[in-house]
N, C-alpha and C. Protein backbone atom coordinates (compact mmCIF):
# COMPACT_ATOMS: atom_id res chain seq x y z
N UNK A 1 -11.98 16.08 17.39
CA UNK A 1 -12.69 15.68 16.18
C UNK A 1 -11.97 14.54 15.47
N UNK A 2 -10.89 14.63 15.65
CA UNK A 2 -9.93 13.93 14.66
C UNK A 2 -10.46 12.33 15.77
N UNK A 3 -10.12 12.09 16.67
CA UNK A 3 -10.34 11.10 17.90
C UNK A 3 -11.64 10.49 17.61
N UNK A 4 -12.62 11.30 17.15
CA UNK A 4 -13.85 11.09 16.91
C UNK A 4 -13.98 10.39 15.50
N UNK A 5 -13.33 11.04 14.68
CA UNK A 5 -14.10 10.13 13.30
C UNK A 5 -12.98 9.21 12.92
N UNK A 6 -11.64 9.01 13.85
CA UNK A 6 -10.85 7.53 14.12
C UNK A 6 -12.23 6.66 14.78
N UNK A 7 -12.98 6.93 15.91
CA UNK A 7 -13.96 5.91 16.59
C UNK A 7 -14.79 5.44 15.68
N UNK A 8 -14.88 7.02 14.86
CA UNK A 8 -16.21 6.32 13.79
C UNK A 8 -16.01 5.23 12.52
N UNK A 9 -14.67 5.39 12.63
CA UNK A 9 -14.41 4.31 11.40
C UNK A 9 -13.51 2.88 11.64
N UNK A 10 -13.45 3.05 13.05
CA UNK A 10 -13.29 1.79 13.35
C UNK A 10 -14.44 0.88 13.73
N UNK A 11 -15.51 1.58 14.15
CA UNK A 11 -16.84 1.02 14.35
C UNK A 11 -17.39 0.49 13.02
N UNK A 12 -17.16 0.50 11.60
CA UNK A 12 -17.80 0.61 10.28
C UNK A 12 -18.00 -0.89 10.22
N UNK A 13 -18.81 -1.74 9.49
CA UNK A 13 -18.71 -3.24 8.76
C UNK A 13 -18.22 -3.48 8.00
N UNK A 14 -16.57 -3.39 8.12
CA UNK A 14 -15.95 -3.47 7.20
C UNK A 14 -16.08 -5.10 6.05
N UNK A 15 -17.56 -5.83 6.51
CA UNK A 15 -17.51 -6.73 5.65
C UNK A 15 -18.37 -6.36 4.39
N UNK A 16 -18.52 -5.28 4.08
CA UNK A 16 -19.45 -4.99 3.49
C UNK A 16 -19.03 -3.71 2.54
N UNK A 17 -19.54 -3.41 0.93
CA UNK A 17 -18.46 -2.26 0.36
C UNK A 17 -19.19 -0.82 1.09
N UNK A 18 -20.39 -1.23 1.52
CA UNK A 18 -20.88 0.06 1.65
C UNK A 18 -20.24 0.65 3.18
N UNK A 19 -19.72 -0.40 3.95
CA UNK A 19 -19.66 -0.07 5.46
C UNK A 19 -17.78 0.37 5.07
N UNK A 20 -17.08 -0.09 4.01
CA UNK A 20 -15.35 -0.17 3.82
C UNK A 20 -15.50 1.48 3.51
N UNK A 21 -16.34 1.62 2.39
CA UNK A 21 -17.02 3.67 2.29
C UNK A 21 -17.12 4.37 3.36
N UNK A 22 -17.79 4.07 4.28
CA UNK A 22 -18.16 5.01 5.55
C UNK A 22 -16.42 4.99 6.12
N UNK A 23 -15.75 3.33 6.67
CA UNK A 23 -14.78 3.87 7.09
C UNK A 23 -13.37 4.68 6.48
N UNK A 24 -13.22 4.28 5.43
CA UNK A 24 -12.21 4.90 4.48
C UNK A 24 -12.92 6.72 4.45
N UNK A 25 -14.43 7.28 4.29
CA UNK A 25 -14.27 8.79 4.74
C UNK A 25 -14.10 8.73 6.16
N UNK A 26 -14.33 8.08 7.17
CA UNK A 26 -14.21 8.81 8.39
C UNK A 26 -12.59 8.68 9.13
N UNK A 27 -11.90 7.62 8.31
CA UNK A 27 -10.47 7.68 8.36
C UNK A 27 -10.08 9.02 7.72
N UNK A 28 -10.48 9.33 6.45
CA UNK A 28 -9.83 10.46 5.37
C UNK A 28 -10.08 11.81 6.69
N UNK A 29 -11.19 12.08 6.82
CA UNK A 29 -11.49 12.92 7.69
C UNK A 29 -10.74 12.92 9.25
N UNK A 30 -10.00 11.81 9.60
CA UNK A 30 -9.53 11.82 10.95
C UNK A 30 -8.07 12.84 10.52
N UNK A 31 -7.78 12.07 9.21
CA UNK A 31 -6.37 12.27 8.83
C UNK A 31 -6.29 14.07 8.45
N UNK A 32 -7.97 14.71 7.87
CA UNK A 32 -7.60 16.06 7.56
C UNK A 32 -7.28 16.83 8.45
N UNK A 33 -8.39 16.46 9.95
CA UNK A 33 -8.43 17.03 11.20
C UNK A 33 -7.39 17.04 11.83
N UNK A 34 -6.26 15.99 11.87
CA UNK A 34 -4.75 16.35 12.25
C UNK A 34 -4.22 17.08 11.43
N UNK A 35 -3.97 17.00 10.38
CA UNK A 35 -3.29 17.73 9.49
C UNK A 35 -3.37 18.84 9.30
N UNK A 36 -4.74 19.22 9.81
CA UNK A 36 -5.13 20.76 10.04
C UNK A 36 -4.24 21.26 10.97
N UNK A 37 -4.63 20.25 12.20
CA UNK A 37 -4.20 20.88 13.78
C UNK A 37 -2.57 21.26 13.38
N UNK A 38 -2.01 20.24 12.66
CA UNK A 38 -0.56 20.18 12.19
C UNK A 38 0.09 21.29 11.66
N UNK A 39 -0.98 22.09 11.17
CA UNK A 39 -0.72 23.35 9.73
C UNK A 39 -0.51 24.41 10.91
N UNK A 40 -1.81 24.72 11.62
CA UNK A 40 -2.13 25.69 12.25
C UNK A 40 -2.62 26.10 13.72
N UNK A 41 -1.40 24.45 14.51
CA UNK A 41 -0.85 25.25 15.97
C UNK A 41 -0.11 25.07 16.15
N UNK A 42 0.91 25.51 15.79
CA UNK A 42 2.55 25.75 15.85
C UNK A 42 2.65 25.22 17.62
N UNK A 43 1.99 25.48 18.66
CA UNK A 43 2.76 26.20 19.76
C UNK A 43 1.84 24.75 20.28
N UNK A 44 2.07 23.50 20.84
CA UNK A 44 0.57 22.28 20.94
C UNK A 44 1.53 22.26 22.64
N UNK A 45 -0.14 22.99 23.30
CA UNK A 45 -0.18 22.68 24.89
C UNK A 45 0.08 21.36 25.74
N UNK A 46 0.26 20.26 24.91
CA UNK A 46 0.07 18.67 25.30
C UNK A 46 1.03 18.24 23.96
N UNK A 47 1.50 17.07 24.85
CA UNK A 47 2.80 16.10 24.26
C UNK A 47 2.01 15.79 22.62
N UNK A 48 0.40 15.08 22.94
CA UNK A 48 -0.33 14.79 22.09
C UNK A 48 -0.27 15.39 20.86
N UNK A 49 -0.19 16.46 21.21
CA UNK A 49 -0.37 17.58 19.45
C UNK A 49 1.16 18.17 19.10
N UNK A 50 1.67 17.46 19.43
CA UNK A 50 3.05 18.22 18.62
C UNK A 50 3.26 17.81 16.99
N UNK A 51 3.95 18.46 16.15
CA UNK A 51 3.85 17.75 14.89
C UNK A 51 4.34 16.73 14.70
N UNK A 52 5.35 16.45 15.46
CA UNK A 52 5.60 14.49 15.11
C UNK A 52 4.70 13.99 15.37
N UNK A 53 4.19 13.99 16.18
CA UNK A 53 3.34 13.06 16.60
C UNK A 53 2.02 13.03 15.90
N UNK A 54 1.84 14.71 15.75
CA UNK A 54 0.51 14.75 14.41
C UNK A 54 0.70 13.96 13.12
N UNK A 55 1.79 14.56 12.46
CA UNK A 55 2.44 13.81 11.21
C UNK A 55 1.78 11.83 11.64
N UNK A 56 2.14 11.39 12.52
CA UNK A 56 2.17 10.13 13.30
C UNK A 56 0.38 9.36 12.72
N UNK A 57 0.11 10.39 13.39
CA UNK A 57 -1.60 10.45 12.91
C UNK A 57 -2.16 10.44 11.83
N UNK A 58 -1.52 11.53 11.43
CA UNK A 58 -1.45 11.82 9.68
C UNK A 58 -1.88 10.25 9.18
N UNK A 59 -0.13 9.46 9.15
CA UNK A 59 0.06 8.76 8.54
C UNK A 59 -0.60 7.50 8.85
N UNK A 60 -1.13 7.27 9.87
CA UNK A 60 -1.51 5.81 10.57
C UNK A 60 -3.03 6.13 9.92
N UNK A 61 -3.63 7.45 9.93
CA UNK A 61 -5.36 7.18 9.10
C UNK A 61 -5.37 7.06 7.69
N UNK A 62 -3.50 7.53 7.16
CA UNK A 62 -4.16 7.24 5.72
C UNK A 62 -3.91 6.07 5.16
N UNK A 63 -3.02 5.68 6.18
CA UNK A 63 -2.81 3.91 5.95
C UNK A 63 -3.87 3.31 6.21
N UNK A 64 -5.04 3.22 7.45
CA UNK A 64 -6.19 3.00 7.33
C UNK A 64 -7.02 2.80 6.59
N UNK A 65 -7.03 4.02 5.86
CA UNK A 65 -7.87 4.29 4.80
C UNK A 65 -7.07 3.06 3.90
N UNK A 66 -6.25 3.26 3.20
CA UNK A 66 -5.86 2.28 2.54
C UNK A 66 -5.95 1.01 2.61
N UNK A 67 -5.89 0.69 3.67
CA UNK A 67 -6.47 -0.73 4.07
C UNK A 67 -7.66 -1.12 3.80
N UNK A 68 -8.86 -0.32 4.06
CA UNK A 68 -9.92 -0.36 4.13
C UNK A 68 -10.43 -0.26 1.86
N UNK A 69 -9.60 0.21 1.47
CA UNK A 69 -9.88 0.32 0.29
C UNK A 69 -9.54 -1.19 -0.33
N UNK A 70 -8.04 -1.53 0.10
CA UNK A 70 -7.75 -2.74 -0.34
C UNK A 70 -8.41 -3.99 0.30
N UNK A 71 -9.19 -3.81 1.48
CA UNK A 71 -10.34 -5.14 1.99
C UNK A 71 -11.11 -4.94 0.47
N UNK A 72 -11.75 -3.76 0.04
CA UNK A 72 -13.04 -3.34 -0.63
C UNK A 72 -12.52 -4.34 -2.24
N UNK A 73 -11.60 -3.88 -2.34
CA UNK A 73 -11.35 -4.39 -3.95
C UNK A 73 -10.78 -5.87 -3.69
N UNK A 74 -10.46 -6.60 -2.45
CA UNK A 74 -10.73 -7.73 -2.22
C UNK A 74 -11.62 -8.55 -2.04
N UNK A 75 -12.87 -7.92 -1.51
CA UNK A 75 -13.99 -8.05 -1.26
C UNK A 75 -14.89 -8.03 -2.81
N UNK A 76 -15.03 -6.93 -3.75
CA UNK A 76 -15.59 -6.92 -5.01
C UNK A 76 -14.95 -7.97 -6.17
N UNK A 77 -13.95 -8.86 -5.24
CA UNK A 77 -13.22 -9.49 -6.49
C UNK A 77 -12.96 -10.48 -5.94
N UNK A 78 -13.58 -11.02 -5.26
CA UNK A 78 -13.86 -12.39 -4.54
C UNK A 78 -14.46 -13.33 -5.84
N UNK A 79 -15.43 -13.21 -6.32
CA UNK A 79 -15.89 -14.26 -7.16
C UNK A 79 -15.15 -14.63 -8.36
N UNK A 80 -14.45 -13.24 -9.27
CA UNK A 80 -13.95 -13.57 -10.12
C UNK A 80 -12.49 -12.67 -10.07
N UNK A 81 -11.58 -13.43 -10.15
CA UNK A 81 -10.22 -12.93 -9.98
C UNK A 81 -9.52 -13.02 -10.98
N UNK A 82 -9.07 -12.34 -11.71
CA UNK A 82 -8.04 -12.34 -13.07
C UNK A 82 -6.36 -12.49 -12.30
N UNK A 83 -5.82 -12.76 -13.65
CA UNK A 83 -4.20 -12.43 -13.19
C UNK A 83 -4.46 -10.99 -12.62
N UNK A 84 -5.26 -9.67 -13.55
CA UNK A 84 -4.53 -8.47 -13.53
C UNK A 84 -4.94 -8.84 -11.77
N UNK A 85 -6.20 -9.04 -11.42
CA UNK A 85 -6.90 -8.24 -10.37
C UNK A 85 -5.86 -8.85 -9.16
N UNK A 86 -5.38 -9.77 -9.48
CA UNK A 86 -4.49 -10.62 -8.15
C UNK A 86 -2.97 -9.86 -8.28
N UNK A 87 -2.64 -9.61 -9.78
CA UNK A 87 -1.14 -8.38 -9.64
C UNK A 87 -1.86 -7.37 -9.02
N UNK A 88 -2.95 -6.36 -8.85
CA UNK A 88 -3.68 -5.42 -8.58
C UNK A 88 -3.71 -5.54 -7.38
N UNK A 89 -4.33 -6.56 -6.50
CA UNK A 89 -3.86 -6.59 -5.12
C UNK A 89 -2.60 -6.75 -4.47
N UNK A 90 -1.54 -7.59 -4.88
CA UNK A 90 -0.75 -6.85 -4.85
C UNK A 90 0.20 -6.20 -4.71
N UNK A 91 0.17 -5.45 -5.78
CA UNK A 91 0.56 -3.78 -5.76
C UNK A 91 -0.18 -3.49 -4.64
N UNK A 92 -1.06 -2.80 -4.44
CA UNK A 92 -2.27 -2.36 -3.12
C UNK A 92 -1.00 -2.96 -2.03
N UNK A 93 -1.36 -3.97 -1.44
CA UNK A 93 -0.67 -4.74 -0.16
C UNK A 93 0.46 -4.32 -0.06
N UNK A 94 1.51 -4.63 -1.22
CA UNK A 94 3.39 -4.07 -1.17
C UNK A 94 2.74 -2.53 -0.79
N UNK A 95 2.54 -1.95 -1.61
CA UNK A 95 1.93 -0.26 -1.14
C UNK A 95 1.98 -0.60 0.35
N UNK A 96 0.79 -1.07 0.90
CA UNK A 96 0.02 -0.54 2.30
C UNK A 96 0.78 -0.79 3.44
N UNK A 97 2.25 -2.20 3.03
CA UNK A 97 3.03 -2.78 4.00
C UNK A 97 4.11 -1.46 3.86
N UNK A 98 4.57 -0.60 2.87
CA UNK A 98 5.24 0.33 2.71
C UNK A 98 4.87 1.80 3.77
N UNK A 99 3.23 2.03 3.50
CA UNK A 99 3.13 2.81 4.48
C UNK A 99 3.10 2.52 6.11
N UNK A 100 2.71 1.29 6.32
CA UNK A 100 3.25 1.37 7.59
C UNK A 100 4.43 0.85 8.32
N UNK A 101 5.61 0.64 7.26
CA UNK A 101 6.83 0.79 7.45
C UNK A 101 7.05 2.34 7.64
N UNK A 102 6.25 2.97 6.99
CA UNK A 102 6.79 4.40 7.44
C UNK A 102 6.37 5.61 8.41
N UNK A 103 4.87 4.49 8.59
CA UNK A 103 3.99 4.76 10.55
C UNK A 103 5.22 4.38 11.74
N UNK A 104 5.95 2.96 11.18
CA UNK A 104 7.28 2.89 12.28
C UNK A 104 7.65 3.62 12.49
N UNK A 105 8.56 4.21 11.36
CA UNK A 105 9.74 4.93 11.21
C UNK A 105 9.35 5.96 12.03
N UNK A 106 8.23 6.86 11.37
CA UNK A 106 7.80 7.89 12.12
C UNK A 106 7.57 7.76 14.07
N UNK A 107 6.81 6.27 14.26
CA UNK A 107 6.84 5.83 15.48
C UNK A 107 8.15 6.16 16.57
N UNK A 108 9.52 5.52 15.70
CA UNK A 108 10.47 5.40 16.09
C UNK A 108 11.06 6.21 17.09
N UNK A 109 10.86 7.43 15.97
CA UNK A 109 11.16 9.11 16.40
C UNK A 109 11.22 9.38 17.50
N UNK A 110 11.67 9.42 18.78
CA UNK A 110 11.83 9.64 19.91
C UNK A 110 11.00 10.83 20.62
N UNK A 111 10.50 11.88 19.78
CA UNK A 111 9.46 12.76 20.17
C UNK A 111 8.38 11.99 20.08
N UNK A 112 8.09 10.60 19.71
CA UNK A 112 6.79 10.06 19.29
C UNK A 112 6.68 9.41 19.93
N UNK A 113 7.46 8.27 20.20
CA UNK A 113 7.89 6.88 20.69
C UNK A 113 7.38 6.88 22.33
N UNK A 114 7.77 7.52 22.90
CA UNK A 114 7.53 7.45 24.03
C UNK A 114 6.09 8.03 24.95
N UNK A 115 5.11 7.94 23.58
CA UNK A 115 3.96 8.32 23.87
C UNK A 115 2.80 7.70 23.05
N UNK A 116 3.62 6.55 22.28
CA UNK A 116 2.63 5.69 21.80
C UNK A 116 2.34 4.42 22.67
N UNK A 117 1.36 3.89 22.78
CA UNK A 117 1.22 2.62 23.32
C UNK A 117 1.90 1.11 22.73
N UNK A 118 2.47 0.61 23.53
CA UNK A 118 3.29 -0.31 22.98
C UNK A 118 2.64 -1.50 22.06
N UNK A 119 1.00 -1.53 22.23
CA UNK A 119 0.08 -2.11 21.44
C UNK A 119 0.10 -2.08 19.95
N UNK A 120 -0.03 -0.36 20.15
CA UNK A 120 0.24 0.43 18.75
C UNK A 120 1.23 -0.04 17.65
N UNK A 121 2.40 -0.13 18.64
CA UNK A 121 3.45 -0.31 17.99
C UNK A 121 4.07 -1.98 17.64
N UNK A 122 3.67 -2.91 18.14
CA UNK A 122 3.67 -4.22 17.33
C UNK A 122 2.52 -4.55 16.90
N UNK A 123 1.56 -3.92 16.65
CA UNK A 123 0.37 -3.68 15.52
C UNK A 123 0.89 -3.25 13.87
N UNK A 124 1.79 -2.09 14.54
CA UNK A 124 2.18 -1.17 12.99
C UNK A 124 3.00 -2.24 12.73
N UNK A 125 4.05 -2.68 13.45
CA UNK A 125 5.07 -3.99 13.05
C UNK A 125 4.41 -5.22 12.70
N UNK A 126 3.35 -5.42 12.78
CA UNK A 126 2.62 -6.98 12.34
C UNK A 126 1.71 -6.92 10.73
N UNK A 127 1.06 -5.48 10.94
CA UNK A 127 0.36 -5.26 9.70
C UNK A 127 1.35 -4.85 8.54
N UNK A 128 2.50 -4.41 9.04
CA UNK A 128 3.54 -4.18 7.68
C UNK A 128 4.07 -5.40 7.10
N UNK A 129 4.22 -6.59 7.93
CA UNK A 129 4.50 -7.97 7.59
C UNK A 129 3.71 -8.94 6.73
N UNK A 130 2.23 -8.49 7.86
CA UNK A 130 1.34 -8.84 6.91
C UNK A 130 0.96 -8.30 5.78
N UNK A 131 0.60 -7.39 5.51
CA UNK A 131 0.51 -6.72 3.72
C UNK A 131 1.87 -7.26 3.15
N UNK A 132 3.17 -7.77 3.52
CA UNK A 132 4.18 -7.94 3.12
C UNK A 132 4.09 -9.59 2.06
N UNK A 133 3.67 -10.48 2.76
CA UNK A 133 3.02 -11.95 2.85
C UNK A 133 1.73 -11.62 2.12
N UNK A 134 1.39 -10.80 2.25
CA UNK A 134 -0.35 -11.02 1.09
C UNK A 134 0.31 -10.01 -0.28
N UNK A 135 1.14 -9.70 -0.13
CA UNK A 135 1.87 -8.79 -1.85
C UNK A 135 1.98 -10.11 -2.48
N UNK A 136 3.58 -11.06 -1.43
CA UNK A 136 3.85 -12.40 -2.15
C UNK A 136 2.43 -13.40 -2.61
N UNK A 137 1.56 -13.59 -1.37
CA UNK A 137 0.37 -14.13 -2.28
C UNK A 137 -0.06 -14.16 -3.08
N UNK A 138 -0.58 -12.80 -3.53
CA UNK A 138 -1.74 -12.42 -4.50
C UNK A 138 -0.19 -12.44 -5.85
N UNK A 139 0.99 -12.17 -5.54
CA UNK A 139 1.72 -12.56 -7.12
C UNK A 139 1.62 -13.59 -7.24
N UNK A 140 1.99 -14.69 -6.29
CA UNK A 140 1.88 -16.28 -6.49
C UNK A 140 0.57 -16.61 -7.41
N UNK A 141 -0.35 -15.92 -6.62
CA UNK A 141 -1.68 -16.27 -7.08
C UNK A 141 -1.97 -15.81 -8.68
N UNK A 142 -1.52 -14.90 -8.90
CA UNK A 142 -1.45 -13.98 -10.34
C UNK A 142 -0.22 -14.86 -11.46
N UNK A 143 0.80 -15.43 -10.77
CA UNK A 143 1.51 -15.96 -11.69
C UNK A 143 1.09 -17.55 -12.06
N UNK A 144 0.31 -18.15 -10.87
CA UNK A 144 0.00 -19.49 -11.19
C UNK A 144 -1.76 -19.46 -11.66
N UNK A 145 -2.27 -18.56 -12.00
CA UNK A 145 -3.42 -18.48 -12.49
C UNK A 145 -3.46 -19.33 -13.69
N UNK A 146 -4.58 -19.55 -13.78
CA UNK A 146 -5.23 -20.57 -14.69
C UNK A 146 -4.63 -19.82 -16.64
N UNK A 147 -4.76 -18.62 -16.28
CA UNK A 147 -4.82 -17.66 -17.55
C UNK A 147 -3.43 -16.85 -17.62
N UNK A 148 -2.68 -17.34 -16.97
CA UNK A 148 -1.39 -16.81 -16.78
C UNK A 148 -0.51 -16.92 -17.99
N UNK A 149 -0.50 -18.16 -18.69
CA UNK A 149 0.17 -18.15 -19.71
C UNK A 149 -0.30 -17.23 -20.48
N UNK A 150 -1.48 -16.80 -20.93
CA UNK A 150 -1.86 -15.47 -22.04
C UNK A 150 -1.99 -14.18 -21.42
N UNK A 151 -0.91 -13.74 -20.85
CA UNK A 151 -1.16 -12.40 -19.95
C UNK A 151 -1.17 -11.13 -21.64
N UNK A 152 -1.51 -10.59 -20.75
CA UNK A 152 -1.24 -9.15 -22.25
C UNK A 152 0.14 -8.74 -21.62
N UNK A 153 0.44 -7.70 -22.49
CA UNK A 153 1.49 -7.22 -22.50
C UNK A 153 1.16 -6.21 -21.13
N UNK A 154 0.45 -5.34 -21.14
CA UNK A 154 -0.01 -4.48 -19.73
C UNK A 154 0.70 -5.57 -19.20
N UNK A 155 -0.01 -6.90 -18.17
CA UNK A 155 0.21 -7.84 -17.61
C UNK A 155 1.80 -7.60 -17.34
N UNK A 156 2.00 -8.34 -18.37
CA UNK A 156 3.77 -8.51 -18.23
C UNK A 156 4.74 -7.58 -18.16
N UNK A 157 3.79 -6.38 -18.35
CA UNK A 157 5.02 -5.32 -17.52
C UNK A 157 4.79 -5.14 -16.30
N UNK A 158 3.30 -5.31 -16.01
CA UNK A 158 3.36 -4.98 -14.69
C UNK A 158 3.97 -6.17 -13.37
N UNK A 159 3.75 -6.92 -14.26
CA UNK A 159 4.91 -8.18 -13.31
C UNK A 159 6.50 -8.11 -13.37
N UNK A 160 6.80 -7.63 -14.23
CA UNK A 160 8.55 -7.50 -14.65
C UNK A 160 8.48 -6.64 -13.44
N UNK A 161 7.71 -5.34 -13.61
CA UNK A 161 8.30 -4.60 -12.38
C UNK A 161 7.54 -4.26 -11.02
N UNK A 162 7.12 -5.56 -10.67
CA UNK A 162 6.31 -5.93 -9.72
C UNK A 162 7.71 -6.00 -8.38
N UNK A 163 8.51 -6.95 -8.63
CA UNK A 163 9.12 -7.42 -7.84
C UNK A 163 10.70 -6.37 -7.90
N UNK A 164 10.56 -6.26 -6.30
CA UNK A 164 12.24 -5.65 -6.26
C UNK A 164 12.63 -6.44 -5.69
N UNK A 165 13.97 -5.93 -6.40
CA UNK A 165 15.62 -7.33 -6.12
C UNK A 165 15.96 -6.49 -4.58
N UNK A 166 16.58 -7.79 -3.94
CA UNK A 166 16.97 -7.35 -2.40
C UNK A 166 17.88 -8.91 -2.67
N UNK A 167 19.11 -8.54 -1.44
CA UNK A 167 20.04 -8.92 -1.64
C UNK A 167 19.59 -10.78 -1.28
N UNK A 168 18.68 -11.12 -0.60
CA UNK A 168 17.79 -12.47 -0.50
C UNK A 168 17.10 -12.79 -1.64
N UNK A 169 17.27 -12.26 -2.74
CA UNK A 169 16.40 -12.52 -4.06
C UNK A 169 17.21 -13.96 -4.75
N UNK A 170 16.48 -15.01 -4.89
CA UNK A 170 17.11 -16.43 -4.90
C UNK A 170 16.87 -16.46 -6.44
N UNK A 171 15.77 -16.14 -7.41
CA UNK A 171 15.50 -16.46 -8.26
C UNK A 171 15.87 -14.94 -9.46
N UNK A 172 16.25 -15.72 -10.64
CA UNK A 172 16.79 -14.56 -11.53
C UNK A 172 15.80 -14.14 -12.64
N UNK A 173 14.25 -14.47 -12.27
CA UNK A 173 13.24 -14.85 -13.44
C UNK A 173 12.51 -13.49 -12.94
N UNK A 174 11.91 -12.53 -13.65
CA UNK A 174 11.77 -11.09 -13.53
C UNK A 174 9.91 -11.28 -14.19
N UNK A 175 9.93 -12.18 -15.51
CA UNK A 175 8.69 -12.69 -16.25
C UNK A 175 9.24 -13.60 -17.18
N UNK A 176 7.65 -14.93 -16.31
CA UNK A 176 8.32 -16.45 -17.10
C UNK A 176 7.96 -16.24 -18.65
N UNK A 177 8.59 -17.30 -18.93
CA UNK A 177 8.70 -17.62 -20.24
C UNK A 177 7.97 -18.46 -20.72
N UNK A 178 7.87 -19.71 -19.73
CA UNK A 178 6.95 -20.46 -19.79
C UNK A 178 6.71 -21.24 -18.69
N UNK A 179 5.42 -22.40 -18.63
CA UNK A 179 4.82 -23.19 -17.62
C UNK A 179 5.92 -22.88 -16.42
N UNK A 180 6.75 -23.79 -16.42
CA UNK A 180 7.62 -24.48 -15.26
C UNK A 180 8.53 -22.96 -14.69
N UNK A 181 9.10 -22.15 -15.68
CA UNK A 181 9.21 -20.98 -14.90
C UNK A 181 8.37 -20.23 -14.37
N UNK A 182 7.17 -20.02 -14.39
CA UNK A 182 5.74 -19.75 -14.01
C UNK A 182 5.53 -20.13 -12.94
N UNK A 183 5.81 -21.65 -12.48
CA UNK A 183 5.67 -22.40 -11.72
C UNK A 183 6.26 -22.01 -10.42
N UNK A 184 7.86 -22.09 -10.91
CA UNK A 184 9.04 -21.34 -10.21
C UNK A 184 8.76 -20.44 -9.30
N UNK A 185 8.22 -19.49 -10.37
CA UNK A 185 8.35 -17.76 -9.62
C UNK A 185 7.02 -18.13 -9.14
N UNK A 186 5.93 -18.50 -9.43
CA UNK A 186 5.19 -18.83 -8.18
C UNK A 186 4.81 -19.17 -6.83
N UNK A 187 5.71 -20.74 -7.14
CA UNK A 187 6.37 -21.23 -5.46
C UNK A 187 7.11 -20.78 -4.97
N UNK A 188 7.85 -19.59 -5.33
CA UNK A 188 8.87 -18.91 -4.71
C UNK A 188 8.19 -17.78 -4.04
N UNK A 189 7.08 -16.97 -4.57
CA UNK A 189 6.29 -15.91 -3.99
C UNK A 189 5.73 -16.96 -2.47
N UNK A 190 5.32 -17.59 -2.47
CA UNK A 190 4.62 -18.62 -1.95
C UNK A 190 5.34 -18.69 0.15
């Protein structure tokens, strides 16, 4: 079942909000159907169903799902984009590159690893990069907005603690002050 409503929601139009709906439930639903199997068969006849590897499942449909939510609110916010809605994506993206840093991890696992397809696995490594590169975007995009200089206060907290420091962090500007630091932390997301 679980195999089944993964097919069904990869089949969805995801160009569309009503088709991103169908796949985000038939992902949610792939993810309950493991999680079930996960709860309540301790003893799994095949490599397939062991709990790492369920957990594995778990985590790769609800990252799905998430994806599929963050196309949707990319998609509904195509015409008109605010600072918030471009900090709003994202947040979403840093999120979604987070969970499948942790589809790797789980990948990694040596009860797992050697029964995933190697497809699988510089897929999970490419889409964590990418949501990684569309977080920095959509801030670039949110800090060099047209309306950026009058953020609200919401706004400016949620940018102060938008960004985490890592030891490659070049710039010491957290929320500009004005234009040209704006500018800064822009081309630097960039």
């Amino acid at each position: 079942m679980g195999a089944i409503y993964t097919q069904i929601g990869a089949k969805q139009d995801r160009s569309t909000a009503k088709g991103l709906d169908a796949a985000v439930d038939s992902f949610l639903r792939a993810a309950g159907t493991f999680r079930y199997i996960h709860e309540n068969f301790t003893n799994a006849p095949s490599m397939d169903l062991r709990p790492e590897m369920l957990e594995m499942l778990v985590q790769l449909m609800l990252a799905q799902a998430r994806e599929c939510l963050l196309e949707k609110l990319d998609l509904q916010s195509k015409e008109n984009r605010s600072v918030d809605i471009c900090l709003d994506l994202a947040q979403e993206a840093a999120h979604l590159a987070d969970c499948y840093s942790q589809v790797y991890q789980i990948i990694m696992n040596e009860a797992v690893h050697d029964y995933v397809p190697y497809s699988w696995i510089s897929l999970v490594q490419v889409k964590k990069e990418y949501y990684t590169g569309m977080a920095h975007y959509h801030v670039a995009s949110g800090v060099l907005h047209e309306e950026a200089a009058k953020m609200s206060a919401a706004t400016k907290d949620t940018l102060q603690f938008l960004h985490a420091e890592t030891a490659s962090t070049q710039l010491d500007i957290r929320l500009p002050k004005d234009d040209s630091e704006r500018r800064l932390l822009g081309e630097s997301e960039i």
